[in-house]
N, C-alpha and C. Protein backbone atom coordinates (compact mmCIF):
# COMPACT_ATOMS: atom_id res chain seq x y z
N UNK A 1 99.58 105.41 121.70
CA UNK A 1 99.04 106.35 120.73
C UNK A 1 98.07 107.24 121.48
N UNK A 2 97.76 108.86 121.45
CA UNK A 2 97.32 109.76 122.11
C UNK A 2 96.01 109.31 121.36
N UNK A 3 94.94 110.01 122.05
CA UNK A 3 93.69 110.11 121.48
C UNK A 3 93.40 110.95 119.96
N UNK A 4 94.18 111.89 120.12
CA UNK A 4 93.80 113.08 118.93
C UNK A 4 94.83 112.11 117.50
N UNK A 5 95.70 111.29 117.62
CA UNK A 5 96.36 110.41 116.52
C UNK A 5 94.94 108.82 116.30
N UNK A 6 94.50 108.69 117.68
CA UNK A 6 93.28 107.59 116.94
C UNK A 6 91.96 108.30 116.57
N UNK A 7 91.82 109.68 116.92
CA UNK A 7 90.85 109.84 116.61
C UNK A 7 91.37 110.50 114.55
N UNK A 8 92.84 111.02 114.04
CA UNK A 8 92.63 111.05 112.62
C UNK A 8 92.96 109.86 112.34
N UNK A 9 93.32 108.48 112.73
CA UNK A 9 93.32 107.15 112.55
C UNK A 9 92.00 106.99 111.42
N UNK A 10 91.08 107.09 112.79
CA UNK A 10 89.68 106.70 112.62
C UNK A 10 88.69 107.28 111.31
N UNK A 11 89.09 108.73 111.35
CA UNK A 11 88.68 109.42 110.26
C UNK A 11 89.34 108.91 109.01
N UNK A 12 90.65 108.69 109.02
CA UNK A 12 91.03 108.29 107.50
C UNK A 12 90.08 106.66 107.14
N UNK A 13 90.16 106.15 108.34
CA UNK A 13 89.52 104.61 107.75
C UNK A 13 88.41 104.41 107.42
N UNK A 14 87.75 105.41 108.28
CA UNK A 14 86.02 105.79 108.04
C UNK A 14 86.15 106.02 106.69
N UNK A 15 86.53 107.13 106.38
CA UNK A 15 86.75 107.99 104.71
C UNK A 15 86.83 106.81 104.01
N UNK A 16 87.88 106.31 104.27
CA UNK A 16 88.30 104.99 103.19
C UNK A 16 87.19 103.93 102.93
N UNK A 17 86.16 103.41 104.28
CA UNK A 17 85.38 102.57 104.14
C UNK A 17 84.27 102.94 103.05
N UNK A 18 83.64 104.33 103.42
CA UNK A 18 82.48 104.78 102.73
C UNK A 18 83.06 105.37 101.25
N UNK A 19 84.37 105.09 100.83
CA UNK A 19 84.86 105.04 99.48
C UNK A 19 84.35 106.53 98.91
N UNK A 20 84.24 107.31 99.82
CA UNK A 20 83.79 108.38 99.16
C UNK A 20 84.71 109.51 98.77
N UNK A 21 86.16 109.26 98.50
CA UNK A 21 87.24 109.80 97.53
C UNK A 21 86.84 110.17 96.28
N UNK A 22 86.97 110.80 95.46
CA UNK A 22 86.92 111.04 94.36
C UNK A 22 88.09 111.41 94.21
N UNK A 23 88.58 111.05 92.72
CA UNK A 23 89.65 111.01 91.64
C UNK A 23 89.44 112.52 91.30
N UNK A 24 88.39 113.06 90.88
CA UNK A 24 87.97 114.00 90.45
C UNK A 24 88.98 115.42 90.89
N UNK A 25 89.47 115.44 92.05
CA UNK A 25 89.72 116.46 92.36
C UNK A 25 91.23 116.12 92.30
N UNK A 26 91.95 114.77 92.22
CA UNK A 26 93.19 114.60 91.91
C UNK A 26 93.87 115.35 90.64
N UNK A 27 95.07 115.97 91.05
CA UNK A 27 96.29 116.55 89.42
C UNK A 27 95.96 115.37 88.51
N UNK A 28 95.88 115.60 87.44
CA UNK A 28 95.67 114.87 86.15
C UNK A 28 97.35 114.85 85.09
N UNK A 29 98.42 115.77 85.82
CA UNK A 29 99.19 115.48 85.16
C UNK A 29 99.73 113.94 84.78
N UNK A 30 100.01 113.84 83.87
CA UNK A 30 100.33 112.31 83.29
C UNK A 30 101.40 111.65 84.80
N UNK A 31 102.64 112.51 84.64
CA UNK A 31 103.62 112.51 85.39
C UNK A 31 103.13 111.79 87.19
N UNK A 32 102.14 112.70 87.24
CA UNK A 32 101.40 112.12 88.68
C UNK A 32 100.52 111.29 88.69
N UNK A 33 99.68 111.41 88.32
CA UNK A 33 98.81 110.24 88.47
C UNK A 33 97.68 110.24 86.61
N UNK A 34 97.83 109.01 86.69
CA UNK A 34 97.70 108.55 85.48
C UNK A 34 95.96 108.71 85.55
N UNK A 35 95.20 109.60 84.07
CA UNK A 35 93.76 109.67 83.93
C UNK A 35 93.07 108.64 84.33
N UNK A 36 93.70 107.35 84.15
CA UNK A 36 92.61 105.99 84.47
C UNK A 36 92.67 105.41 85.76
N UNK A 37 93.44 106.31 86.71
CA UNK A 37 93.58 105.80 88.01
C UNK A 37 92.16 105.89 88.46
N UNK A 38 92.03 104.86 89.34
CA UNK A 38 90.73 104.63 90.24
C UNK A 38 89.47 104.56 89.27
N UNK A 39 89.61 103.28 88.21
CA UNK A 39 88.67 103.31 87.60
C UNK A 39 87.85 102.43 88.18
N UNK A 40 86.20 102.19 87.56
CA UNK A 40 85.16 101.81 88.69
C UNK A 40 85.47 99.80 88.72
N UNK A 41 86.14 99.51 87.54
CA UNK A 41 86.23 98.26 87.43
C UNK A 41 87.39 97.40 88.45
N UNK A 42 88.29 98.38 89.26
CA UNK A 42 89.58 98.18 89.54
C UNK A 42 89.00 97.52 90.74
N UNK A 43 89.83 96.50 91.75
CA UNK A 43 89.80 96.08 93.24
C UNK A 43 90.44 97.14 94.27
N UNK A 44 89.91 97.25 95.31
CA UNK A 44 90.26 97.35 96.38
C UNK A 44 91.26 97.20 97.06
N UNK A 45 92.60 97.60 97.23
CA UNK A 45 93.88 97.21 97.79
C UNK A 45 93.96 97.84 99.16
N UNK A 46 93.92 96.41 100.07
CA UNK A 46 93.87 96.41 101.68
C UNK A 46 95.15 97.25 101.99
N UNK A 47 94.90 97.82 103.37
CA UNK A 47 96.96 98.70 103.52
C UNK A 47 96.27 99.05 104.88
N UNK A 48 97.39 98.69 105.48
CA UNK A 48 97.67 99.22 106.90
C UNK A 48 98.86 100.43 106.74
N UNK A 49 98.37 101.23 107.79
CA UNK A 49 98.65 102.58 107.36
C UNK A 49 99.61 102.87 109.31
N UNK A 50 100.52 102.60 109.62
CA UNK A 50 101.57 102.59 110.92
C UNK A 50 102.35 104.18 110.90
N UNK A 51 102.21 104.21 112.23
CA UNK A 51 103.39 105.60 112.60
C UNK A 51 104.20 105.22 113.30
N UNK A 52 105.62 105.81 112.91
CA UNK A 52 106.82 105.48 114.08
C UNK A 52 107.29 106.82 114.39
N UNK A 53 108.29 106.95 115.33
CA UNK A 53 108.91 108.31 115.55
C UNK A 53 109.34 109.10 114.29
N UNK A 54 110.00 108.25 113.39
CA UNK A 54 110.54 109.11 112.03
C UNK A 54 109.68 108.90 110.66
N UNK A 55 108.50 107.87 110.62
CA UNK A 55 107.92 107.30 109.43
C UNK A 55 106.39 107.31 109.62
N UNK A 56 106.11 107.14 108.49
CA UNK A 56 104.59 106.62 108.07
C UNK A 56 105.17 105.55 107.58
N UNK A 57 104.65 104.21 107.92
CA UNK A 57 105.01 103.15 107.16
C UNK A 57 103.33 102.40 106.71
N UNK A 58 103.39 102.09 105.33
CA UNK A 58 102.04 101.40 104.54
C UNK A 58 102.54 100.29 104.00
N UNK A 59 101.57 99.44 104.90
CA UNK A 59 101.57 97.75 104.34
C UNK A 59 100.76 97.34 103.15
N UNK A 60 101.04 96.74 102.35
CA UNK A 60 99.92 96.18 101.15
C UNK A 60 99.97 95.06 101.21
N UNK A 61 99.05 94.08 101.21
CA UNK A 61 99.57 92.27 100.91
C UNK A 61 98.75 92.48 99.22
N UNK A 62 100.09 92.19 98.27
CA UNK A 62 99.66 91.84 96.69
C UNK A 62 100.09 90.58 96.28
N UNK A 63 99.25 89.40 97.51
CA UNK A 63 99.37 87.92 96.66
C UNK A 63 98.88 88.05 94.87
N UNK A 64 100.04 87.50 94.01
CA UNK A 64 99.59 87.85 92.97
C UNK A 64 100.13 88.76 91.96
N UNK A 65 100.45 89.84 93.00
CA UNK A 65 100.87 90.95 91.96
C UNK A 65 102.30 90.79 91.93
N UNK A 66 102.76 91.25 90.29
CA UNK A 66 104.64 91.32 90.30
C UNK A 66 105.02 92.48 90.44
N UNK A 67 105.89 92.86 90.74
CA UNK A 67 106.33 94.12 90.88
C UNK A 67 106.82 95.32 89.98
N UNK A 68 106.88 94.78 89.00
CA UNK A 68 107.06 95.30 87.78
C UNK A 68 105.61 95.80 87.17
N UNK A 69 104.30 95.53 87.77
CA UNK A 69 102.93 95.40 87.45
C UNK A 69 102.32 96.26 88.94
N UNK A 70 103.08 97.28 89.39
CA UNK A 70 102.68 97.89 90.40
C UNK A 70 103.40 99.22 90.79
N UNK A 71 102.30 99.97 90.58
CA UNK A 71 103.22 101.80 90.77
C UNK A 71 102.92 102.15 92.01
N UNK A 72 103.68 103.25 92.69
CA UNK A 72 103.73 103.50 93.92
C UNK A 72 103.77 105.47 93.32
N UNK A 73 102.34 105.84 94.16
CA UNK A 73 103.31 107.72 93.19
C UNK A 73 102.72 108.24 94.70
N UNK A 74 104.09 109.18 95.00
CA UNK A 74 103.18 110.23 96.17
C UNK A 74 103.14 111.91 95.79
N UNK A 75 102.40 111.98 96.11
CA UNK A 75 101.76 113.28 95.39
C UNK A 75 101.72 114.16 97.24
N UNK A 76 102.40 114.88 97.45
CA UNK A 76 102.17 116.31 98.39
C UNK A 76 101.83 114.87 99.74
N UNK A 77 100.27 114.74 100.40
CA UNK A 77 100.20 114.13 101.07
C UNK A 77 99.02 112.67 100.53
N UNK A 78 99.42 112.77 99.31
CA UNK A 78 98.44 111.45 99.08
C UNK A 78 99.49 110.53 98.53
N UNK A 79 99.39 109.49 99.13
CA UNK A 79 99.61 107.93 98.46
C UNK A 79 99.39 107.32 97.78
N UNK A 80 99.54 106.50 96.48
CA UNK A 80 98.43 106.17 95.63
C UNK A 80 99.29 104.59 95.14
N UNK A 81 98.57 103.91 95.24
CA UNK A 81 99.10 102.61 94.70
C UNK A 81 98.37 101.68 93.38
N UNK A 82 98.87 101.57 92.64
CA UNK A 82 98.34 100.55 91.67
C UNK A 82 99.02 99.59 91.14
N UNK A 83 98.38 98.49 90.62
CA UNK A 83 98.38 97.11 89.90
C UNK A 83 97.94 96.27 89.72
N UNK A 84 98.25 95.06 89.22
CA UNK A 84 97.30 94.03 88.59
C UNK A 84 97.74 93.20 89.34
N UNK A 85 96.84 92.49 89.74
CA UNK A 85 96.90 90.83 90.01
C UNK A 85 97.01 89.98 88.75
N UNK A 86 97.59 88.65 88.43
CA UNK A 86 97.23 88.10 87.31
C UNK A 86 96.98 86.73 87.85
N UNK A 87 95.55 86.07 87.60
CA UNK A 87 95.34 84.80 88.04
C UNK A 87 96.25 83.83 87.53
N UNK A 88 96.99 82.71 88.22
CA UNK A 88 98.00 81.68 88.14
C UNK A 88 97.02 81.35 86.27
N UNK A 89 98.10 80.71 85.61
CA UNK A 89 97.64 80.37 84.31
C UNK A 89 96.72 78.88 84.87
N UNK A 90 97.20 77.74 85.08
CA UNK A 90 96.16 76.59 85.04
C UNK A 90 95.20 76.74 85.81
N UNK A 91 94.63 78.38 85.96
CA UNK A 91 93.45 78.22 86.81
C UNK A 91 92.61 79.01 85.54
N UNK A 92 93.09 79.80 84.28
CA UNK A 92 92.33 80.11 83.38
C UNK A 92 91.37 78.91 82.94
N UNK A 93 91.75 77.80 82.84
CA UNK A 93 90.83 76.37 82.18
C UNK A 93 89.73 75.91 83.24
N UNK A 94 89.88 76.42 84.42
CA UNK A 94 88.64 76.01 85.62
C UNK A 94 87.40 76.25 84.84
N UNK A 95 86.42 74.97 84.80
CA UNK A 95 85.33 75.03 84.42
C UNK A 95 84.17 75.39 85.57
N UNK A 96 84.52 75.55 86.71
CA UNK A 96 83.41 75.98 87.96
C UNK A 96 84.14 76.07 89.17
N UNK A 97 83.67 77.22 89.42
CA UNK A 97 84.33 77.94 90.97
C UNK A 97 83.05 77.54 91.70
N UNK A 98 83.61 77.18 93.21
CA UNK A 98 83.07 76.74 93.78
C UNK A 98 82.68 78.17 95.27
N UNK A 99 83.61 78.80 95.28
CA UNK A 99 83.92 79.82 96.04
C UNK A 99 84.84 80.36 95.78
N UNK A 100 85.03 82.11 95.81
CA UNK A 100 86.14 82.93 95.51
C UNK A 100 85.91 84.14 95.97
N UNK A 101 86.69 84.50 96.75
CA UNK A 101 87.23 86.06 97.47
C UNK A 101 88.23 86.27 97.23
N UNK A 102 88.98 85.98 96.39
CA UNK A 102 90.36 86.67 95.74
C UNK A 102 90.24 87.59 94.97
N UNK A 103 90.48 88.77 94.51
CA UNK A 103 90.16 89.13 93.20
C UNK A 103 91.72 89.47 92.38
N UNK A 104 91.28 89.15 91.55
CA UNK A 104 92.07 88.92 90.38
C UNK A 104 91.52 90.16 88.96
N UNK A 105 93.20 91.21 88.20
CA UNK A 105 92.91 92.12 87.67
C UNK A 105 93.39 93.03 88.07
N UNK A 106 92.88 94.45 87.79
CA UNK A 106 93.57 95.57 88.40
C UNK A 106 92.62 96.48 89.03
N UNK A 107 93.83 96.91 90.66
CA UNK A 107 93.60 97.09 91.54
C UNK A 107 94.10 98.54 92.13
N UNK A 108 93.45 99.61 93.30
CA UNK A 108 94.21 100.65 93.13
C UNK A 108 93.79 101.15 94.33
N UNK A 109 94.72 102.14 94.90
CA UNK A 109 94.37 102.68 96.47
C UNK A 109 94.77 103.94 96.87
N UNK A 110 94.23 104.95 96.99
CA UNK A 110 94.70 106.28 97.28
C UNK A 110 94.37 106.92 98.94
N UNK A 111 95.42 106.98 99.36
CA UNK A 111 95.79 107.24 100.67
C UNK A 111 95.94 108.75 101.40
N UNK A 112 95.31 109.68 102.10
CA UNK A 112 95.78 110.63 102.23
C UNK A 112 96.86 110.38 103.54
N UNK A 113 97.75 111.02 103.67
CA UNK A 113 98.31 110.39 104.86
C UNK A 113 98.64 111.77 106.31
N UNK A 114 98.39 111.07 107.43
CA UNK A 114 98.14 111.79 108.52
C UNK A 114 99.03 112.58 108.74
N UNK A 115 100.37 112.96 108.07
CA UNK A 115 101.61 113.88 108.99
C UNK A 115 101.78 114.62 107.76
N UNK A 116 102.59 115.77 107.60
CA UNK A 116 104.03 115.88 106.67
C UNK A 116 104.80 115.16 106.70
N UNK A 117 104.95 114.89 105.10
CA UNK A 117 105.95 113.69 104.71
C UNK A 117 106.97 114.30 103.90
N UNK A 118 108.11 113.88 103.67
CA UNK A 118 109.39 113.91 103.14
C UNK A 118 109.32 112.94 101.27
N UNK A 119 108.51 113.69 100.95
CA UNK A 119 108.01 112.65 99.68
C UNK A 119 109.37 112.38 98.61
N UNK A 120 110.58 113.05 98.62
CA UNK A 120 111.48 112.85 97.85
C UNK A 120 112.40 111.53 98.31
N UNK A 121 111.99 111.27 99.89
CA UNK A 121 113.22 110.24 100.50
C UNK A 121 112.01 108.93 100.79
N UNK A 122 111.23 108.63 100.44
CA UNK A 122 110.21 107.68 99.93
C UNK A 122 110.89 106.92 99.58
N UNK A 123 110.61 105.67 100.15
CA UNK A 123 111.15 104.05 100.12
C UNK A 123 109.91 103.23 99.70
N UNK A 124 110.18 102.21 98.99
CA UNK A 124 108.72 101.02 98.58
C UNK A 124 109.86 99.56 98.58
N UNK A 125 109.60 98.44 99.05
CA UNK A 125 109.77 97.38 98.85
C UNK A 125 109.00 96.46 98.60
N UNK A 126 109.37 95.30 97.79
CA UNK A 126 108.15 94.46 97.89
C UNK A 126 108.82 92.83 97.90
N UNK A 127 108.30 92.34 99.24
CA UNK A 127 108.95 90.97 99.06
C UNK A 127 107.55 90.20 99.72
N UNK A 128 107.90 89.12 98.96
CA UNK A 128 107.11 87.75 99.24
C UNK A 128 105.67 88.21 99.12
N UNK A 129 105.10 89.25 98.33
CA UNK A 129 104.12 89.75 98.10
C UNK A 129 103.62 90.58 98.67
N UNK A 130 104.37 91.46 99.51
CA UNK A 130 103.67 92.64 100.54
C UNK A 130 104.70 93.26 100.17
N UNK A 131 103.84 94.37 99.89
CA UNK A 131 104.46 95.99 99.60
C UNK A 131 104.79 97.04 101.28
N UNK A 132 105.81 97.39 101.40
CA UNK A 132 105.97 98.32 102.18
C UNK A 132 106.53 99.21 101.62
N UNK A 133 106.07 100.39 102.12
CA UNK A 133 106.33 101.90 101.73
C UNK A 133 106.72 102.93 103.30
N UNK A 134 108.01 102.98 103.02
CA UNK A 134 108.37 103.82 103.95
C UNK A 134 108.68 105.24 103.81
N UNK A 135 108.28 105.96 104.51
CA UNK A 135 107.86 107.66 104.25
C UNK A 135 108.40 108.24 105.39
N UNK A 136 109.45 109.57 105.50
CA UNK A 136 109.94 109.57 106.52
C UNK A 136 109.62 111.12 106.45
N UNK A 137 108.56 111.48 108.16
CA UNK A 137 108.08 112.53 108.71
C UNK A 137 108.91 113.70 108.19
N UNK A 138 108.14 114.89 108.39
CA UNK A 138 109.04 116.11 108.13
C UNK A 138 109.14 116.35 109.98
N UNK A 139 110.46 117.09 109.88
CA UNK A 139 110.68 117.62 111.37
C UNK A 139 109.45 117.94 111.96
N UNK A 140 109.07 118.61 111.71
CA UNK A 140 107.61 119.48 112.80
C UNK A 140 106.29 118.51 112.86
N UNK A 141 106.63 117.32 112.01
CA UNK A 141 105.29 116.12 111.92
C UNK A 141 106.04 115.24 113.61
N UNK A 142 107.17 115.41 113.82
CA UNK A 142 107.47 114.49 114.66
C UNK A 142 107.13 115.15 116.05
N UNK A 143 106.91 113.15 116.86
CA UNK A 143 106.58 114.28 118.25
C UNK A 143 107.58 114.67 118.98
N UNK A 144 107.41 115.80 119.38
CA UNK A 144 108.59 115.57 120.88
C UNK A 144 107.67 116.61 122.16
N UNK A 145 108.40 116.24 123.40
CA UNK A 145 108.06 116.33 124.39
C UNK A 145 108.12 117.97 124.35
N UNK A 146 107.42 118.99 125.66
CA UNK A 146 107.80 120.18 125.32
C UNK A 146 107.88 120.42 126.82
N UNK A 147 108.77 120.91 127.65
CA UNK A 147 109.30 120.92 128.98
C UNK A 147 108.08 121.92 129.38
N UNK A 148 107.44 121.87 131.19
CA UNK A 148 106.30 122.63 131.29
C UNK A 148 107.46 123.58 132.43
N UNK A 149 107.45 125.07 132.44
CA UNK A 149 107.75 125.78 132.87
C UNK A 149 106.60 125.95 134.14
N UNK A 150 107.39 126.06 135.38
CA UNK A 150 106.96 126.73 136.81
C UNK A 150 106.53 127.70 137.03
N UNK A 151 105.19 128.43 136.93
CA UNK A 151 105.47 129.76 137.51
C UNK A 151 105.12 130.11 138.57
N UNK A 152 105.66 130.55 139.64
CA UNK A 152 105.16 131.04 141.09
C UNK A 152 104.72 132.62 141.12
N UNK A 153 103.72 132.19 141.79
CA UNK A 153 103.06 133.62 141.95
C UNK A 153 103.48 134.24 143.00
């Protein structure tokens, strides 16, 4: 990976850490992204964010979540993921947690993503609880080599 791809690496994760996205400036059409996206009560959904020659590929691990209980919308160059976790039922009757870093409920993640993307040929799978989303570059996002011409003086 070149420097100038870790250095917008770095910037998107930074962005992401200090959570300082706002919804605010997101389309509000229904169709795209739903008014209650990124509300303040929702979790945090982890994603590794990979480049290949032809893709952006985004990992999610949703121990928990069903798939039927999880939207995937891409909007121009943002990503946006949501859904619920639902805690296993015989753990509703637990009378005292002893420790917990799971969270359980609904959860949501908006992604800007580093290239031009091909948002109509957008792939999502989800097995054994990890979401992958495959996104395949537009021509001019991809790299290629560019031959250096000789010139003699």
């Amino acid at each position: 990976m070149n420097k100038n791809t870790e250095d917008i690496f770095a910037l998107i994760l930074e962005s992401q850490k200090a959570d300082q996205r706002s919804v605010a400036h997101m389309p509000q059409r229904r169709d795209t992204f739903p008014s209650d996206w990124g509300q303040p009560n929702e979790g945090r959904l982890a994603v590794d964010v990979c480049d290949t020659a032809d893709h952006i590929i985004v990992l999610a691990p949703m121990a928990g979540a069903e798939p039927e209980h999880v939207d995937v919308l891409l909007h121009d160059d943002m990503l946006s993921i949501r859904g619920t976790r639902i805690r296993p039922g015989d753990m509703e009757h637990v009378a005292q947690s002893y420790h917990e870093e799971c969270y359980w409920g609904p959860f949501s993640r908006s992604i800007v993503l580093p290239v031009d993307v091909i948002s109509g040929a957008a792939q999502a799978e989800f097995k054994h609880g990890l979401l992958m989303v495959r996104i395949p570059k537009t021509q001019h996002s991809r790299a290629r080599a560019i031959p250096i011409e000789i010139v003699e003086e």
